[in-house]
Protein backbone atom coordinates (compact mmCIF):
# COMPACT_ATOMS: atom_id res chain seq x y z
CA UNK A 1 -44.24 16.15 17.43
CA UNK A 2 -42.31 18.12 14.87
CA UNK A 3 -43.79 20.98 12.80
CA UNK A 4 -43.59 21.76 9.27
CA UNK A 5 -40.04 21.38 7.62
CA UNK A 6 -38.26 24.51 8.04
CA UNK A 7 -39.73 25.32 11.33
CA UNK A 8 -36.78 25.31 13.40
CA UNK A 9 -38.07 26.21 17.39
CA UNK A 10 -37.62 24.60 21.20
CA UNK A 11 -38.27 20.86 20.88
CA UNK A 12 -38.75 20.84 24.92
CA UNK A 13 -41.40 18.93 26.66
CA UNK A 14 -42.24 22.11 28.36
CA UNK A 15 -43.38 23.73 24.72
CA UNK A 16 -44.64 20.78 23.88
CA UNK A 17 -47.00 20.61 27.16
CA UNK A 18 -47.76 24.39 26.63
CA UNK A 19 -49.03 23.90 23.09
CA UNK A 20 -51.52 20.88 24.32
CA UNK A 21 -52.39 23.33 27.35
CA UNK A 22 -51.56 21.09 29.84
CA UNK A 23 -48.59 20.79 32.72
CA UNK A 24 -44.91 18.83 31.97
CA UNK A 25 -45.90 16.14 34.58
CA UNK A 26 -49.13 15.21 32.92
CA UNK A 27 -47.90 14.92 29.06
CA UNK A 28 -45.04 12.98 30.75
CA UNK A 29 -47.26 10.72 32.74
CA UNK A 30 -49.82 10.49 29.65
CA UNK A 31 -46.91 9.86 27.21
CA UNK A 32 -45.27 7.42 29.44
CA UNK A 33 -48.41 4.98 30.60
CA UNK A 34 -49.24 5.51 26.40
CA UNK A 35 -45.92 4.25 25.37
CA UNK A 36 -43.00 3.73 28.50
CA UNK A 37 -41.18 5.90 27.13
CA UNK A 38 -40.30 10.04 27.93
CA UNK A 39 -41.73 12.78 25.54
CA UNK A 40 -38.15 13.40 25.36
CA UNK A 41 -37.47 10.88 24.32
CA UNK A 42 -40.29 10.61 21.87
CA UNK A 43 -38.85 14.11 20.47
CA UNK A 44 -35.65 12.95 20.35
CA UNK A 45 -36.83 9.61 18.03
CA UNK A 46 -38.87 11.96 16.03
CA UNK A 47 -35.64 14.12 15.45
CA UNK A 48 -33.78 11.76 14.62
CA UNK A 49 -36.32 9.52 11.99
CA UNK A 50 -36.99 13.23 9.88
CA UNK A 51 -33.06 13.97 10.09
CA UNK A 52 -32.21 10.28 8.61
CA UNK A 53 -34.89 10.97 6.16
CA UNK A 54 -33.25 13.84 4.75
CA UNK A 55 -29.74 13.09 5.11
CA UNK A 56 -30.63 10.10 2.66
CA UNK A 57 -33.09 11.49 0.40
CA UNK A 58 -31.87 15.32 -0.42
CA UNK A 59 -28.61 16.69 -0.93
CA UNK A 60 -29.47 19.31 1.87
CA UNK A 61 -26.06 20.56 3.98
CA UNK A 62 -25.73 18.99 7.59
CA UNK A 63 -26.55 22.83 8.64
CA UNK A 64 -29.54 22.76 7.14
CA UNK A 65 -31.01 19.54 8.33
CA UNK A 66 -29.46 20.46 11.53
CA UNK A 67 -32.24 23.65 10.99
CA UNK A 68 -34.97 21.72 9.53
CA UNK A 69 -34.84 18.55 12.80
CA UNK A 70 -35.31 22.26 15.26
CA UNK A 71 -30.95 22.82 15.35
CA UNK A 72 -29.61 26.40 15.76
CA UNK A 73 -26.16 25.01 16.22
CA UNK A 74 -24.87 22.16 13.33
CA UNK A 75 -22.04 21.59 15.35
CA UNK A 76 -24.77 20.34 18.60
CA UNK A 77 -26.37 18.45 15.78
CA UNK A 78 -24.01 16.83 15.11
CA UNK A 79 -22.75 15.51 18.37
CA UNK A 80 -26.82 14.66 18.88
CA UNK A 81 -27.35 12.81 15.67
CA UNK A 82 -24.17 10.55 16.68
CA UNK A 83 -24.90 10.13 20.29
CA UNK A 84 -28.69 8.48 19.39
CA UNK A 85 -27.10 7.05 15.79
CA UNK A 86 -22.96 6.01 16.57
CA UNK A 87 -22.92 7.43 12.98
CA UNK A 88 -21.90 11.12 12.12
CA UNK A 89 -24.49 12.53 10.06
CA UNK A 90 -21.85 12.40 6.79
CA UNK A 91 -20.99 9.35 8.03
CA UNK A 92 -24.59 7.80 7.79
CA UNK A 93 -25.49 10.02 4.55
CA UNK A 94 -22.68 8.46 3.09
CA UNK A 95 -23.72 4.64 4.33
CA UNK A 96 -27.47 5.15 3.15
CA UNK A 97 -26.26 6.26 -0.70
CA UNK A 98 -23.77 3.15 -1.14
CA UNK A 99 -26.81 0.56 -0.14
CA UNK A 100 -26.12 -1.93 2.38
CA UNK A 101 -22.18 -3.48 2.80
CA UNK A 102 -22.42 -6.88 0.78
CA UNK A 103 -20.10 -9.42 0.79
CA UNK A 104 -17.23 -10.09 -1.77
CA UNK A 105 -18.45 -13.06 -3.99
CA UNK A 106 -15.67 -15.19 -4.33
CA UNK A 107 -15.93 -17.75 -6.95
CA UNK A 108 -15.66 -21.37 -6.19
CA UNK A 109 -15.28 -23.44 -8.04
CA UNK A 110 -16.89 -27.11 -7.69
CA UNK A 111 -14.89 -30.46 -8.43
């Protein structure tokens, strides 16, 4: 539901039904029975899977992923990405690079 990297535009159900050539209520009815849930929120999940993507695999500014995910604003971005993630996207670029939290290994010692 995305296009190309780069190609920053509306991600609106109403684009989205005008590019299939058929009305919002049908692609939302369609969608729905298809999956229960919204093509927003199908857009939205979409957004956010290609903007976790990048955040952990390139070294590409927040602005810039903000652009890539369909962003004009970084700063709206950012608010999304941590209303759908509870993570700031710095936050969860810095999370994915240190690997999962593991637990201190204590030594015990057996008598």
């Amino acid at each position: 539901m995305l296009e190309a990297p780069g190609a920053a535009g509306a991600h609106t159900v109403a684009s989205r039904a005008a590019e299939l050539g058929v009305s919002v209520g049908y692609l939302t009815a369609a969608v729905r029975s298809a999956t229960g849930r919204t093509p927003g929120q199908l857009i939205r999940h979409a957004q956010v899977l290609e903007a976790k993507r990048l955040l952990a695999g390139t070294d590409m500014t927040v602005r810039r992923v903000a652009h890539d995910v369909g962003f004009a604003d970084p700063a709206y971005f950012c608010r999304f990405f941590r209303r759908e993630t509870g993570a700031s996207p710095g936050q969860f670029r810095r999370e994915a690079h240190e690997g999962p939290a593991t637990e201190s290994t204590e030594s015990t010692t057996l008598w």
